[in-house]
Structure formats: C-alpha cells, structure tokens
C-alpha atoms as a PDB file:
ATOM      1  CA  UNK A   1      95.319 -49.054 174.110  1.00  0.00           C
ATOM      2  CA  UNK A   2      97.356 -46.761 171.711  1.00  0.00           C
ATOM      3  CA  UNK A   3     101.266 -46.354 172.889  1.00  0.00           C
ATOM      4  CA  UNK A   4     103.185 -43.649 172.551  1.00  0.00           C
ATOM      5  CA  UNK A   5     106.743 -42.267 172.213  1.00  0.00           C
ATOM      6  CA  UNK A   6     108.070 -40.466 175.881  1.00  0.00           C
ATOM      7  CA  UNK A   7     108.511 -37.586 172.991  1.00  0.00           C
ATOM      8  CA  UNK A   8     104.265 -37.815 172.042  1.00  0.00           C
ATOM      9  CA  UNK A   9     103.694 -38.355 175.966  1.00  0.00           C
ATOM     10  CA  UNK A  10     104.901 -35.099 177.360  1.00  0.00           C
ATOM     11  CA  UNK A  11     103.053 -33.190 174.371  1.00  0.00           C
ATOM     12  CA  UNK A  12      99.561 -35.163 175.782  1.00  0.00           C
ATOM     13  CA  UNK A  13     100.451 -35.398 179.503  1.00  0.00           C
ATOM     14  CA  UNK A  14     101.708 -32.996 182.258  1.00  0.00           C
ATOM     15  CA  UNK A  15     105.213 -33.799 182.428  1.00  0.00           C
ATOM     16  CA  UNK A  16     108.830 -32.952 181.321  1.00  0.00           C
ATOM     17  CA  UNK A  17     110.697 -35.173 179.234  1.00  0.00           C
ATOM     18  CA  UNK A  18     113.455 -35.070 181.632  1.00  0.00           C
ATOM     19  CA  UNK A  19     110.571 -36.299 184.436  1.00  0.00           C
ATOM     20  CA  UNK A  20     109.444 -39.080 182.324  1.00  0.00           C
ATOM     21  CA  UNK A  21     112.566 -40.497 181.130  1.00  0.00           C
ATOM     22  CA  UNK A  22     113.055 -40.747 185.302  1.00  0.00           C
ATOM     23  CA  UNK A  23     110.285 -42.452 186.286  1.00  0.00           C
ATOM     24  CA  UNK A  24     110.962 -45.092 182.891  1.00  0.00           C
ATOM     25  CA  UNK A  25     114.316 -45.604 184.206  1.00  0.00           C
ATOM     26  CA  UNK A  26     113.204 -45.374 188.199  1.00  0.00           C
ATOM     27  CA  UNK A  27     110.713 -48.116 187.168  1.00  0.00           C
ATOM     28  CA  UNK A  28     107.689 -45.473 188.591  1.00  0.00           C
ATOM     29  CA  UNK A  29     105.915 -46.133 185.003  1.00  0.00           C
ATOM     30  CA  UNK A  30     106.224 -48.869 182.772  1.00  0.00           C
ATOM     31  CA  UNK A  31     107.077 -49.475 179.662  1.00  0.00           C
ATOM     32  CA  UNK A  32     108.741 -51.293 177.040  1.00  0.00           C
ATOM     33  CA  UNK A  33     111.739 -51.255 174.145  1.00  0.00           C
ATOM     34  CA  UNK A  34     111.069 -51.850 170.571  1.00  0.00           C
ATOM     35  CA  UNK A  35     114.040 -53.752 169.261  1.00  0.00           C
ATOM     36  CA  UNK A  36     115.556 -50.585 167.774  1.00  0.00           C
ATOM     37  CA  UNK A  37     115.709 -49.826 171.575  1.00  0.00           C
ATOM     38  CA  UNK A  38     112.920 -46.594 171.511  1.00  0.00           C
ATOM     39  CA  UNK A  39     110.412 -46.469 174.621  1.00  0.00           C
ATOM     40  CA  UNK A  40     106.431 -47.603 173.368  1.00  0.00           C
ATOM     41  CA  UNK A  41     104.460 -46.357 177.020  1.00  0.00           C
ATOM     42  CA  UNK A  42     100.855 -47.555 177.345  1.00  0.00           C
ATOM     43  CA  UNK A  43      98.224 -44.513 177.480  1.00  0.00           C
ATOM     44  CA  UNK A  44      96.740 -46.078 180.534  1.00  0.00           C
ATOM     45  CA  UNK A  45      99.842 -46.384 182.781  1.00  0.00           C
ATOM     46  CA  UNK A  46     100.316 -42.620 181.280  1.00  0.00           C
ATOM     47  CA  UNK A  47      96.879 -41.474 182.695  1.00  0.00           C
ATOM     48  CA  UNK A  48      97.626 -43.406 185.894  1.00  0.00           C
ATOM     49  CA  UNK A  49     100.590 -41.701 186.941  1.00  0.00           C
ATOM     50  CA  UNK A  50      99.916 -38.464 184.822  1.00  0.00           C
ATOM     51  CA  UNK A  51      97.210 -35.608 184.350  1.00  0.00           C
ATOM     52  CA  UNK A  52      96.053 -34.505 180.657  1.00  0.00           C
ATOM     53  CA  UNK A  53      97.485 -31.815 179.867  1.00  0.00           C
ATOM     54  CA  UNK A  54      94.249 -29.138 179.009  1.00  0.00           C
ATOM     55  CA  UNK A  55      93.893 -28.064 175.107  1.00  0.00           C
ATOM     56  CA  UNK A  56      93.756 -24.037 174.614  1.00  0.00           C
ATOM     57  CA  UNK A  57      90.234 -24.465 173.512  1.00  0.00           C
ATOM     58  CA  UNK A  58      88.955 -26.372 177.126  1.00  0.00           C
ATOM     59  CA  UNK A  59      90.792 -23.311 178.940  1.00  0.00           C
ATOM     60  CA  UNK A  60      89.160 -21.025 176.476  1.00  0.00           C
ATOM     61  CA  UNK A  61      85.786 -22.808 177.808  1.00  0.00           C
ATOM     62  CA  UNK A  62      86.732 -22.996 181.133  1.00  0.00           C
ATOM     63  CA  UNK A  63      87.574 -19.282 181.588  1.00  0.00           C
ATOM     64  CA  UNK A  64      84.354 -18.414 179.606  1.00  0.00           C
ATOM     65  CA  UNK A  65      82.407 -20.005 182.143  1.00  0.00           C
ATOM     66  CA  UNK A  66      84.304 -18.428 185.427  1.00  0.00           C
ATOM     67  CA  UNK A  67      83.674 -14.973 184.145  1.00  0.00           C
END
C-alpha cells in the first residue's frame, strides 16, 4: 500500500491536520518516521480510522441522482 504525508492525508481523508497529528502522537493511528524525521502513514490504517473525503464530481453525481 502507497503511504502518504499527514499533509497528502487530510487532502484524501476527512480530517484536520491538527486531528491527525493527535491521533499520530496519541498512538490512535500508526505510523512511522523517515530518518529525516517526516510521518510516512499507511493508506489502510488511514481508511480504517478515516472516511474518504467525496470528490466534487461524486457530489455532483450524487445530487444529480437525489433530484
């Protein structure tokens, strides 16, 4: 699985940076250091403790098919 900066991760998932950076610290999703000390967090512990954020175009979709 691809890993991703806490920076990439809020852009993809539904959280703040500020709410990520507590739950690396808190231990609530892990992750590791690269030696330059930056956080590298597995998609899959991402999706397991976060929602996907939804695209403009799958709300576009989504409220096309409400109305």
């Amino acid at each position: 699985m691809p890993k991703l900066s806490p920076r990439e991760a809020v852009k993809v998932y539904q959280v703040s940076r500020a709410t990520l950076m507590k739950a690396l610290s808190d231990g609530v999703v892990s992750a590791e250091k690269t030696d330059a000390g930056h956080w590298r967090i597995d998609t899959a512990e991402l999706a397991r403790v976060y929602s996907p954020r939804l695209t403009v175009e799958a709300v576009s979709r989504s409220n096309r098919v409400q109305m």
